[in-house]
C-alpha atoms as a PDB file:
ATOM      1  CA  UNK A   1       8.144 -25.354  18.644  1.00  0.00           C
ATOM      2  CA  UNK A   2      10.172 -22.474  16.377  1.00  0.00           C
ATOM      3  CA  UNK A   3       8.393 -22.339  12.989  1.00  0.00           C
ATOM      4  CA  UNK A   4      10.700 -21.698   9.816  1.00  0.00           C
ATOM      5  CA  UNK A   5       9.279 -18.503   8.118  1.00  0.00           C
ATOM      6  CA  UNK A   6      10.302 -18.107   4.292  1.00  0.00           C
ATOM      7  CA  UNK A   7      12.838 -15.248   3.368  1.00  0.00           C
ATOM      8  CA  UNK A   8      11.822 -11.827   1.851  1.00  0.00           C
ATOM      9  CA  UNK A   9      12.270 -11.575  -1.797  1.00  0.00           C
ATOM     10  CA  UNK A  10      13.876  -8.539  -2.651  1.00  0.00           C
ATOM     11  CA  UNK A  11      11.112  -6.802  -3.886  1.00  0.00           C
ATOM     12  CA  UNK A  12       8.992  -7.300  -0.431  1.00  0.00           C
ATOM     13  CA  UNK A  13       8.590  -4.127   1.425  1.00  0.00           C
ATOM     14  CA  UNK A  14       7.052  -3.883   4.554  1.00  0.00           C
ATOM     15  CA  UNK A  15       3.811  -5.127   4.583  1.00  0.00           C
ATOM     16  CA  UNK A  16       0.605  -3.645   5.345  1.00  0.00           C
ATOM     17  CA  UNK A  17       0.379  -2.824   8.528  1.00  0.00           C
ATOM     18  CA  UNK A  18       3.307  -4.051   9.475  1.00  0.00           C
ATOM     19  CA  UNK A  19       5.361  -1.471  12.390  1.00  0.00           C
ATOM     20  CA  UNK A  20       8.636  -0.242  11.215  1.00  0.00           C
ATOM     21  CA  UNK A  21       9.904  -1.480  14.390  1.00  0.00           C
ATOM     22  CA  UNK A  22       8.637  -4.799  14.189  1.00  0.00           C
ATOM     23  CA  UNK A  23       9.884  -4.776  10.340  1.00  0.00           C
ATOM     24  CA  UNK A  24      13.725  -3.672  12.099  1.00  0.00           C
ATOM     25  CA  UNK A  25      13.560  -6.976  13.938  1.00  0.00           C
ATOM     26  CA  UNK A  26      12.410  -9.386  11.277  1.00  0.00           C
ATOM     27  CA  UNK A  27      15.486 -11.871  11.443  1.00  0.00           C
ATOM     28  CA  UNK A  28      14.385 -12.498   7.626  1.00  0.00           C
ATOM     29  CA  UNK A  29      15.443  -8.783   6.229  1.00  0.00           C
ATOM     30  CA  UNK A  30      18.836  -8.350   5.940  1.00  0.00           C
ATOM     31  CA  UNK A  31      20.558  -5.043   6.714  1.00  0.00           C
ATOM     32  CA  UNK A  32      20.211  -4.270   2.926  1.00  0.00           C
ATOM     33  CA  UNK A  33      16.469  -4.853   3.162  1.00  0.00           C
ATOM     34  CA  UNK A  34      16.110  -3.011   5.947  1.00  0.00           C
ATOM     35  CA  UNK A  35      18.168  -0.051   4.682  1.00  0.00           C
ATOM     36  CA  UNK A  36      15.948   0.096   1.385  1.00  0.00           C
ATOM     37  CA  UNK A  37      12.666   0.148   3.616  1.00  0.00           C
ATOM     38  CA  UNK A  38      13.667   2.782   5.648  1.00  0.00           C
ATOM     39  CA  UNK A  39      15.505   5.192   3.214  1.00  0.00           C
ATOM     40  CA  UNK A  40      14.187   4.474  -0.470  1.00  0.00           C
ATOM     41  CA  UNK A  41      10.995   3.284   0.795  1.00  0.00           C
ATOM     42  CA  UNK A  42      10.778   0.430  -1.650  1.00  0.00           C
ATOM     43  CA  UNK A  43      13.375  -3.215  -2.351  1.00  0.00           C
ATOM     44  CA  UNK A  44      14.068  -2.328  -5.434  1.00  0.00           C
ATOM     45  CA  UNK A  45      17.671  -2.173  -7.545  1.00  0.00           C
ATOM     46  CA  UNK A  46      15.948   0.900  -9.646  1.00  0.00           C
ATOM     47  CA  UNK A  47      14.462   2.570  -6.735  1.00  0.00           C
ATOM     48  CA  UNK A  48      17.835   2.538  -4.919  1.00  0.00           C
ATOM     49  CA  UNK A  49      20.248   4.080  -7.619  1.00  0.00           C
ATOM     50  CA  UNK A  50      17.693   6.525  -8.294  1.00  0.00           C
ATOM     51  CA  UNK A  51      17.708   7.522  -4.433  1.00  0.00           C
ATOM     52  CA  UNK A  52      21.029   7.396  -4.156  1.00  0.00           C
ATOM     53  CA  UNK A  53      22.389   8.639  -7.400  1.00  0.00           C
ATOM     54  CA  UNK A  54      19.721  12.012  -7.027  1.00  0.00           C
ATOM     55  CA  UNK A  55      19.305  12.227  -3.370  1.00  0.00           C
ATOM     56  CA  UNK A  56      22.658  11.901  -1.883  1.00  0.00           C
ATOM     57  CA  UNK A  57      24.685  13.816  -4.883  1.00  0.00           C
ATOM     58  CA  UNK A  58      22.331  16.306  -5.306  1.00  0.00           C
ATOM     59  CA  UNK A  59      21.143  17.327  -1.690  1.00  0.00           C
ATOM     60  CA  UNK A  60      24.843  18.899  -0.771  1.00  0.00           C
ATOM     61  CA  UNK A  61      25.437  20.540  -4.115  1.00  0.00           C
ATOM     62  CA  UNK A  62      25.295  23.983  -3.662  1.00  0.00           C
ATOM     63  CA  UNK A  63      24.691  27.117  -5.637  1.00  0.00           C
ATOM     64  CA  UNK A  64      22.903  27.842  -8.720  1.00  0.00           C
ATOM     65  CA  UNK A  65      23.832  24.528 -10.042  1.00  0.00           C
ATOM     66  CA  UNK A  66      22.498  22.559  -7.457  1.00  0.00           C
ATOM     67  CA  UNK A  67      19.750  24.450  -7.208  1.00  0.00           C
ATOM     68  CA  UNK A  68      18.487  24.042 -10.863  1.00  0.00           C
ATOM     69  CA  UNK A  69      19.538  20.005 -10.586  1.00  0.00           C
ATOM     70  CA  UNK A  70      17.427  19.711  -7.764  1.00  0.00           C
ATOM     71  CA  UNK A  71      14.605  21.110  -9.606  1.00  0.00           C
ATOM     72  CA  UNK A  72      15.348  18.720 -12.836  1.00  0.00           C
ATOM     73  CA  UNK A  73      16.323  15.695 -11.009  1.00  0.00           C
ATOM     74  CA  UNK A  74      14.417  15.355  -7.800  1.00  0.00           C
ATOM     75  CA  UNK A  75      10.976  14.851  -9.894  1.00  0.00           C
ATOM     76  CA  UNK A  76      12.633  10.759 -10.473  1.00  0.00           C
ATOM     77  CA  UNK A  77      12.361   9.914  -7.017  1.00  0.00           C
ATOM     78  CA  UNK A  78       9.055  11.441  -5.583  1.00  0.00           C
ATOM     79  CA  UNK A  79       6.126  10.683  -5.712  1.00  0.00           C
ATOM     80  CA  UNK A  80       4.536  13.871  -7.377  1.00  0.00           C
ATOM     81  CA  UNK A  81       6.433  16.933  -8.179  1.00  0.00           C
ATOM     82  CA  UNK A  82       4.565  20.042  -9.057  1.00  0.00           C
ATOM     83  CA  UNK A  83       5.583  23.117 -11.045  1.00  0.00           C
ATOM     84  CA  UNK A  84       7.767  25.533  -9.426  1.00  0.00           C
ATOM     85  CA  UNK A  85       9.030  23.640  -6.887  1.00  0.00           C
ATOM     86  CA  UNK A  86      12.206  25.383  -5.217  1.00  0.00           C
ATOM     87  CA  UNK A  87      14.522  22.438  -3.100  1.00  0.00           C
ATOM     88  CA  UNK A  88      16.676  23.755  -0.950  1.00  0.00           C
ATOM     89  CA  UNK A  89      20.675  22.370   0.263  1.00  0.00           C
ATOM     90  CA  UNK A  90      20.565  19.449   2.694  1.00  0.00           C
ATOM     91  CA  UNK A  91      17.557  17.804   2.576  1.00  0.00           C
ATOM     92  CA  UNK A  92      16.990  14.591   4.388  1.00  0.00           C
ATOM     93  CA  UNK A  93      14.852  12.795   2.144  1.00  0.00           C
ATOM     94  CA  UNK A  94      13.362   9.157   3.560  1.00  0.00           C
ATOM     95  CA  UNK A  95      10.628   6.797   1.108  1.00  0.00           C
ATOM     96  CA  UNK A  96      10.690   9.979  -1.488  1.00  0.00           C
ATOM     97  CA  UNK A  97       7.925   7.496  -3.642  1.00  0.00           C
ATOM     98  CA  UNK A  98       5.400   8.260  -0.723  1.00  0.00           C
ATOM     99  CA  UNK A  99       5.924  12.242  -1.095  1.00  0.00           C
ATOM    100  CA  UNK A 100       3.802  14.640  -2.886  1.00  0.00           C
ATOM    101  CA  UNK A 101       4.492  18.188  -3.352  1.00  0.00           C
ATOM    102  CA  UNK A 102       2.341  20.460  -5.189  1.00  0.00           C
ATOM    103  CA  UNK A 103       2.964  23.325  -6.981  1.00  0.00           C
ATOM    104  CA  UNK A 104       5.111  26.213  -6.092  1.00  0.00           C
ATOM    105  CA  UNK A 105       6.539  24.838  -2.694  1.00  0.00           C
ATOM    106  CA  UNK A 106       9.524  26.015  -0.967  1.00  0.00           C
ATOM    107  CA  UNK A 107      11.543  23.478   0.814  1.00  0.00           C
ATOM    108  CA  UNK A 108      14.028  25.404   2.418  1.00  0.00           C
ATOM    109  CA  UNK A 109      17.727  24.403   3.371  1.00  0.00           C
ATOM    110  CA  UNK A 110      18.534  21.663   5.901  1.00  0.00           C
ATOM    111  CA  UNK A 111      14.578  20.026   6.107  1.00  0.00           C
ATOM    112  CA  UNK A 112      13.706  16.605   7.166  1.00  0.00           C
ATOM    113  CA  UNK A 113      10.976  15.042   5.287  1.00  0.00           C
ATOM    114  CA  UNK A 114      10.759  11.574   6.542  1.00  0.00           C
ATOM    115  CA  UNK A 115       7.927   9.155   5.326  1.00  0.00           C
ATOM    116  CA  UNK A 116       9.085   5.877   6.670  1.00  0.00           C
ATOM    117  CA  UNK A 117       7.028   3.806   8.236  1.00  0.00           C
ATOM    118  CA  UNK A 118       4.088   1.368   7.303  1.00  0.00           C
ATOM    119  CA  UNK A 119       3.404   1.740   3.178  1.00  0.00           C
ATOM    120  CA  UNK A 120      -0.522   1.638   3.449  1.00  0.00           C
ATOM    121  CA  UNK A 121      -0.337   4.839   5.929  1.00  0.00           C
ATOM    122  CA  UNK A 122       2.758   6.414   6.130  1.00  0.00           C
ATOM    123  CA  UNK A 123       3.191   9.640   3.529  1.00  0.00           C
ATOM    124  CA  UNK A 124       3.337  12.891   3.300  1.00  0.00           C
ATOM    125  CA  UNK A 125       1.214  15.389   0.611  1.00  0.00           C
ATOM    126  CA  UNK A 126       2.189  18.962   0.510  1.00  0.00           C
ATOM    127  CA  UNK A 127      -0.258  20.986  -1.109  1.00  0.00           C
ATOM    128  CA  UNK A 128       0.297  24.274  -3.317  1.00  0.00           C
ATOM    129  CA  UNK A 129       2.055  27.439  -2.668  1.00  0.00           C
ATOM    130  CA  UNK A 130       3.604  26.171   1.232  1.00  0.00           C
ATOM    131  CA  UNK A 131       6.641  27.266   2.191  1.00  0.00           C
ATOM    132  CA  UNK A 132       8.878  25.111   5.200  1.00  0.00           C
ATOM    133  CA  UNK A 133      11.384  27.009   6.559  1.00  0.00           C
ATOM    134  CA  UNK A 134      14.817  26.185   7.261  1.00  0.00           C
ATOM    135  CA  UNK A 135      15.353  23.235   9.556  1.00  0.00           C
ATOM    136  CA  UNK A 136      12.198  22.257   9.088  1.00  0.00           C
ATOM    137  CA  UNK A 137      10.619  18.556  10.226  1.00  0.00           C
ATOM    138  CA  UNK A 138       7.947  16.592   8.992  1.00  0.00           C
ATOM    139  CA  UNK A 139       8.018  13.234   9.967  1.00  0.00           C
ATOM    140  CA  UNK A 140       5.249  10.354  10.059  1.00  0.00           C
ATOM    141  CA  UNK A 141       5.537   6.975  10.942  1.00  0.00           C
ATOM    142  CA  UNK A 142       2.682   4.797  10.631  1.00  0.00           C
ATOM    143  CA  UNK A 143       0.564   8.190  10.561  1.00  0.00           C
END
């Protein structure tokens, strides 16, 4: 016999534990859900403009100006920004609130730093003075 689950609220996330595949198939998320768990990282209305009003406006701006944005407005969304922190053009930011970047990091143009997954163990903590390279990847999913 089927057994009716309850629907998510809309400030459920994944929950511990839980696969980001298995979360993908969850009949009870709706494409919205599903879209804030694997981008923002959170179901939240605050969480979401912030991602999307910083991180998609800001990652293609180039020049001095989006530079020195970057800089100002990318410490809303993460996790932990530390001091001196350059951010390239064309990041690919995913769950930015399970990020940590310590001081005097270079993230260089067109990087990938992806922290989707499982909230308990999927994130990513950069340490001081690291520089990533251009094209750069770091990914972790469930990890």
């Amino acid at each position: 016999m089927h057994k009716e689950r309850a629907p998510l609220t809309r400030e459920q996330t994944m929950t511990p534990g839980q696969s980001l595949i298995s979360n993908m198939k969850d009949e009870r998320s709706s494409a919205w859900q599903k879209y804030l768990d694997v981008f923002v990282g959170e179901r939240s209305i605050l969480a979401f403009l912030k991602y999307e009003m910083v991180i998609s406006f800001l990652s293609v701006l180039p020049g001095a100006l989006g530079f020195f944005l970057r800089s100002r407005l990318y410490k809303l969304v993460f996790k932990h920004v530390g001091k001196g922190v350059f951010f390239g053009q064309n990041l690919t930011i995913r769950c930015p609130g399970r990020i940590s970047i310590g001081d005097h990091v270079i993230l260089d143009d067109n990087l990938v730093l992806d922290a989707k997954g499982s909230p308990d163990v999927s994130y990513i903590s950069l340490g001081d003075n690291i520089f990533i390279g251009r094209g750069g990847m770091l990914s972790c999913s469930n990890a």
